[in-house]
N, C-alpha and C. Protein backbone atom coordinates (compact mmCIF):
# COMPACT_ATOMS: atom_id res chain seq x y z
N UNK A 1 -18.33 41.11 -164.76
CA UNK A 1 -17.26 41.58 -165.59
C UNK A 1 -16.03 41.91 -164.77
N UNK A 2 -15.92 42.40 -163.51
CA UNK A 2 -15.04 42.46 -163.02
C UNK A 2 -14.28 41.63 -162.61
N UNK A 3 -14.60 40.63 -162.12
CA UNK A 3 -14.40 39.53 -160.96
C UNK A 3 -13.28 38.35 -162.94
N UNK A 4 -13.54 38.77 -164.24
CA UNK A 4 -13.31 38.10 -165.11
C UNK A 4 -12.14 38.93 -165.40
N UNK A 5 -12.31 40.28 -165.29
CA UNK A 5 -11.23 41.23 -165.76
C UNK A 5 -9.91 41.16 -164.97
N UNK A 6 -10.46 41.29 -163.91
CA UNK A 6 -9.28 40.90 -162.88
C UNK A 6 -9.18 39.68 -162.45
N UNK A 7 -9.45 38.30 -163.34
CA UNK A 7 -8.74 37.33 -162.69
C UNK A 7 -7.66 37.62 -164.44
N UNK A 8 -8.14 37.86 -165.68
CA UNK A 8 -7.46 37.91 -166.81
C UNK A 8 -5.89 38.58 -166.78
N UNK A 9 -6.37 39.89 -165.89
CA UNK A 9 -5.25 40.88 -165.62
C UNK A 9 -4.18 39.63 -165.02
N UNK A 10 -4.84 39.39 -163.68
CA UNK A 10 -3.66 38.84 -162.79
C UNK A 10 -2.70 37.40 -163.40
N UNK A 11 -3.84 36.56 -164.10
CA UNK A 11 -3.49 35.60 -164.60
C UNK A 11 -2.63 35.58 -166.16
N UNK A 12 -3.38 36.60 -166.99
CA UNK A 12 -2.84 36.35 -168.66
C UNK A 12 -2.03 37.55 -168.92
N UNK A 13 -2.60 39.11 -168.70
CA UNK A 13 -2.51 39.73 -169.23
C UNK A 13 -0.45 39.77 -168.85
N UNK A 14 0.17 39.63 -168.68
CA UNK A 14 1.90 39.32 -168.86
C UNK A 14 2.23 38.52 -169.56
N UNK A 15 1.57 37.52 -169.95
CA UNK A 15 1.94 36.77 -171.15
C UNK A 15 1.33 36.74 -172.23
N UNK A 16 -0.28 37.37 -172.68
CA UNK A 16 -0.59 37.59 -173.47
C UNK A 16 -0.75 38.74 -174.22
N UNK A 17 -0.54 39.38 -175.13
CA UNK A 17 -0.55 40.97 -175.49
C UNK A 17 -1.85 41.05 -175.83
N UNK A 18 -2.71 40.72 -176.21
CA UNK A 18 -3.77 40.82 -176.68
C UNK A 18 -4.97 40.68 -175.48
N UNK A 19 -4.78 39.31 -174.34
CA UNK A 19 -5.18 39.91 -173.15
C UNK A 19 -4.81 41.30 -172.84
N UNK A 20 -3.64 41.54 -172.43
CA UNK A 20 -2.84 42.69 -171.88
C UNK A 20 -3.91 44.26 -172.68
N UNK A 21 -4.12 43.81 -173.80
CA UNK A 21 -4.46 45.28 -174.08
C UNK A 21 -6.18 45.18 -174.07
N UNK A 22 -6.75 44.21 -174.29
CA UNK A 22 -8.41 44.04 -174.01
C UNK A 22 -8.65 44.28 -172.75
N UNK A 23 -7.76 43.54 -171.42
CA UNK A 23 -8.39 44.35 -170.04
C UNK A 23 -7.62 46.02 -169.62
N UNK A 24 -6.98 46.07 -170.28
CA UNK A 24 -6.50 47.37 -170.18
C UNK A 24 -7.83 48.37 -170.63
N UNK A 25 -8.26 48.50 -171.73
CA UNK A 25 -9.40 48.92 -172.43
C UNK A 25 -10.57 48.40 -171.47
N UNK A 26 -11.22 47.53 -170.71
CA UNK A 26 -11.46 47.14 -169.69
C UNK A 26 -11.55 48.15 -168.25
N UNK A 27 -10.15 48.09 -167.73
CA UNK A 27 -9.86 48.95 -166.78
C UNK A 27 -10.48 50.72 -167.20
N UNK A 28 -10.02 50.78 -167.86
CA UNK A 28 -9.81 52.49 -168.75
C UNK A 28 -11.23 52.84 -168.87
N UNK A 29 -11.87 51.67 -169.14
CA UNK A 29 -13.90 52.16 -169.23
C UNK A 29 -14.18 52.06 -167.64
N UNK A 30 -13.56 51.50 -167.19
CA UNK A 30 -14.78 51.22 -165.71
C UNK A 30 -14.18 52.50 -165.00
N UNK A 31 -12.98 52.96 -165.51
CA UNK A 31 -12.20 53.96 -164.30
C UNK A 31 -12.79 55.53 -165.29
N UNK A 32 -13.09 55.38 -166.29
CA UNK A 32 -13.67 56.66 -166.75
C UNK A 32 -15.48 56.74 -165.93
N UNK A 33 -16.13 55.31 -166.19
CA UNK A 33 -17.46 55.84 -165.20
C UNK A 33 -17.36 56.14 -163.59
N UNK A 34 -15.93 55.68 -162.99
CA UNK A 34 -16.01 56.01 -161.96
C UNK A 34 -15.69 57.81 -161.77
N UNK A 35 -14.75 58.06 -162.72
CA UNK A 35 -14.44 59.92 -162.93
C UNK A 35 -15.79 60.63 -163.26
N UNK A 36 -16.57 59.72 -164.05
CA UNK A 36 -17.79 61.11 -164.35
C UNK A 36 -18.47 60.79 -163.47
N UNK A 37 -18.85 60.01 -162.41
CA UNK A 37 -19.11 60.11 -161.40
C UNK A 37 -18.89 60.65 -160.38
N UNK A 38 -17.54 60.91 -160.20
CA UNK A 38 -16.59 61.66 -159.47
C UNK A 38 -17.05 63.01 -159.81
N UNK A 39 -16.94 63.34 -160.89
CA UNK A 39 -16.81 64.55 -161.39
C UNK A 39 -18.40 65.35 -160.87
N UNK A 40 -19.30 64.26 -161.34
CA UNK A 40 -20.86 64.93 -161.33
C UNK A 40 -21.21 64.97 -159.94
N UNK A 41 -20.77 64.21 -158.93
CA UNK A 41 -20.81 64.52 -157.27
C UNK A 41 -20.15 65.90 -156.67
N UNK A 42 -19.32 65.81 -157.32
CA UNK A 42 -18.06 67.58 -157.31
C UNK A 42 -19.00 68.30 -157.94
N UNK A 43 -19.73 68.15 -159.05
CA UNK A 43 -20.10 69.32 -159.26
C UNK A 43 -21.70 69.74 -158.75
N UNK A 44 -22.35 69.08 -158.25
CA UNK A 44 -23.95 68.69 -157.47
C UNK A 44 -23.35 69.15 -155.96
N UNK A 45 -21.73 68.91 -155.44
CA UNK A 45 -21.52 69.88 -154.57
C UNK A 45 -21.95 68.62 -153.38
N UNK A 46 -21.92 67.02 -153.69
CA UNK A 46 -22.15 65.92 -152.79
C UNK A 46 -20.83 65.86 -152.25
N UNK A 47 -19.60 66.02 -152.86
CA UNK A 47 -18.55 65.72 -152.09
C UNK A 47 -17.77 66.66 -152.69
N UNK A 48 -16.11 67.07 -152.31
CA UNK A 48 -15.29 67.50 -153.32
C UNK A 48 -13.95 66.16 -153.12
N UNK A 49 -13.71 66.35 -154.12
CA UNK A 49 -12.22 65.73 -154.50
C UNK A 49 -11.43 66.25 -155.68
N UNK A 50 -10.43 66.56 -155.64
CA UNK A 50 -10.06 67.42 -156.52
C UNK A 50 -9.06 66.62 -157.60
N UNK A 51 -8.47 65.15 -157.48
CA UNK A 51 -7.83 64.51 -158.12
C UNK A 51 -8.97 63.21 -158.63
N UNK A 52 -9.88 63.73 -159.85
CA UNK A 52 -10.34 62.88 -160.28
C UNK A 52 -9.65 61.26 -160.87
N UNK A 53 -8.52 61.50 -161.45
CA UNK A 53 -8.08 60.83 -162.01
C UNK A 53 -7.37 59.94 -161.18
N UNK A 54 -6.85 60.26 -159.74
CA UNK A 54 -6.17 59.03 -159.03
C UNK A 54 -7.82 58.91 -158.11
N UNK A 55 -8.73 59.79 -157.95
CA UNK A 55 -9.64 59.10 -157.35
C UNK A 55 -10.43 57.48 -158.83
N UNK A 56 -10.57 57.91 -159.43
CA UNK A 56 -11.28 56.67 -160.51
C UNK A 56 -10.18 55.57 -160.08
N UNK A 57 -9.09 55.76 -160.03
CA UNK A 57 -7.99 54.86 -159.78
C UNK A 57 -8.01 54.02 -159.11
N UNK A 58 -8.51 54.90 -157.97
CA UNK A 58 -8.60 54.26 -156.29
C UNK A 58 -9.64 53.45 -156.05
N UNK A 59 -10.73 53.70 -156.68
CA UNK A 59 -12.28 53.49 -156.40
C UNK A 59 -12.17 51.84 -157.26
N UNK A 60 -11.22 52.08 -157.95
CA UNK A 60 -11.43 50.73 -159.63
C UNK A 60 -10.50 49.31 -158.19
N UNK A 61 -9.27 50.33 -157.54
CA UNK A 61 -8.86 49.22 -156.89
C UNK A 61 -8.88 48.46 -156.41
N UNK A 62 -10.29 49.46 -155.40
CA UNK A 62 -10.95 49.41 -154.17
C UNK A 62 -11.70 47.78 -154.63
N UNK A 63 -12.74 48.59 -155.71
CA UNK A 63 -13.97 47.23 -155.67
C UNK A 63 -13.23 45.87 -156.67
N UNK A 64 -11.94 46.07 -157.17
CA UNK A 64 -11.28 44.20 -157.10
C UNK A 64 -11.16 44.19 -156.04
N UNK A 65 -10.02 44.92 -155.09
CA UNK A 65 -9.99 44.27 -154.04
C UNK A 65 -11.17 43.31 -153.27
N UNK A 66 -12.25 44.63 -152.93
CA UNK A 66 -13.47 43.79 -152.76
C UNK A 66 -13.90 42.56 -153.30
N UNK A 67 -14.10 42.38 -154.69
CA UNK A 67 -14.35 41.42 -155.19
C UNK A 67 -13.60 40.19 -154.33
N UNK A 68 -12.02 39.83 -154.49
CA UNK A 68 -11.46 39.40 -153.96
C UNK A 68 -11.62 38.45 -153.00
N UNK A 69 -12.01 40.17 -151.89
CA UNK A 69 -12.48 39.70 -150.68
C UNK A 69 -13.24 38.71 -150.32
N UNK A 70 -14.58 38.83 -150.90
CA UNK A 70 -15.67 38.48 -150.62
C UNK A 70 -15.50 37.26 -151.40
N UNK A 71 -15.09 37.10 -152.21
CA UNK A 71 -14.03 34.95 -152.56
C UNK A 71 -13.97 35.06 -151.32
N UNK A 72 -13.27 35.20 -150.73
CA UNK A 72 -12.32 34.60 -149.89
C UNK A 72 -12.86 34.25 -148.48
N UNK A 73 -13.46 35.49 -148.37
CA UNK A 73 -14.68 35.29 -146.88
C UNK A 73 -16.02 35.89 -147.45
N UNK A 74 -16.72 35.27 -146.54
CA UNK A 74 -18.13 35.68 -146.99
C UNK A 74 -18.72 36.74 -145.23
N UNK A 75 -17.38 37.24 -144.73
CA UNK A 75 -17.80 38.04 -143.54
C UNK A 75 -18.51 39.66 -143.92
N UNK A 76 -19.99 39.66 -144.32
CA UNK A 76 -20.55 40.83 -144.66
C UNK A 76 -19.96 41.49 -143.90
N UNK A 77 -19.76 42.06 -142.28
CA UNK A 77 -19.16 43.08 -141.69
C UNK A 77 -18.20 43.61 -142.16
N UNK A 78 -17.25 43.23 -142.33
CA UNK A 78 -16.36 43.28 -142.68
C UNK A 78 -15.74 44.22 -144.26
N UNK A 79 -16.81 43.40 -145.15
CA UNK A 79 -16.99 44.07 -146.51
C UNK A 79 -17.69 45.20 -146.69
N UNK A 80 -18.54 45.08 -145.34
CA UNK A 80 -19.18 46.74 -145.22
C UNK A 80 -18.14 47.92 -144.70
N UNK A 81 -17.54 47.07 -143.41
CA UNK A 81 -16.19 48.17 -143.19
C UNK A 81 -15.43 48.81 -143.76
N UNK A 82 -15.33 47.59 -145.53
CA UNK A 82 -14.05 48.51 -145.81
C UNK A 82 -14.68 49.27 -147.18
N UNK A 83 -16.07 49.25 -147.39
CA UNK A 83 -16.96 50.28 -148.01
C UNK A 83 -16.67 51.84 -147.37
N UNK A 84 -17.40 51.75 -145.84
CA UNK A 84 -17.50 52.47 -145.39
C UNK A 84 -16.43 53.22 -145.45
N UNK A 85 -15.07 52.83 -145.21
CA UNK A 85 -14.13 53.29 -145.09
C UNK A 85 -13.64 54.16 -146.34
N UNK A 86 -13.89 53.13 -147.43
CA UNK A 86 -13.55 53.71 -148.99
C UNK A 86 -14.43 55.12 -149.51
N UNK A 87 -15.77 55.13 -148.58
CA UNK A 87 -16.55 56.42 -149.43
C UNK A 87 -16.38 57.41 -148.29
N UNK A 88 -15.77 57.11 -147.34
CA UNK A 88 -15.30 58.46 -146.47
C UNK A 88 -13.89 59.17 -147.21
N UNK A 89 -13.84 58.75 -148.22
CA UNK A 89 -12.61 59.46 -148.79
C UNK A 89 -13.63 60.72 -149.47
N UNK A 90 -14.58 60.40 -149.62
CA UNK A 90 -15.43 61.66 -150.34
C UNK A 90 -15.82 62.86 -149.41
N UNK A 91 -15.56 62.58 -147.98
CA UNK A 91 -16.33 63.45 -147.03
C UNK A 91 -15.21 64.48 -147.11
């Protein structure tokens, strides 16, 4: 679903309104399970972050980017690096 959402975004959703507002609705669900996730780690006391809402943001960016990535090269190191990198924002 992702890897479809974000080729729709990049490709339709500016010329189509009806794309435009289906991956929007899209985005808005995957970035709310990333907040109650957020939220239920903050509150279990696994991490703190105190800006749920640009963290879901960040996290939604993170794994297109990834997606992306991993088109593009298939260098596992690499895609682990910039994991690693992305969940040290929780420490």
């Amino acid at each position: 679903m992702v890897v479809s959402v974000g080729n729709a975004t990049s490709e339709l959703a500016g010329r189509c309104k009806e794309t435009a507002i289906r991956t929007c609705k899209s985005m808005a669900s995957a970035e709310k399970t990333f907040q109650r996730a957020l939220m239920r780690g903050t509150e279990q006391g696994e991490f703190r972050i105190h800006d749920t809402r640009g963290g879901r943001a960040f996290f939604y960016c993170v794994l297109q980017g990834l997606v992306l990535t991993a088109k593009a090269s298939r260098d596992r190191k690499l895609l682990n690096d910039v994991v690693k990198v992305t969940l040290s924002v929780l420490d």
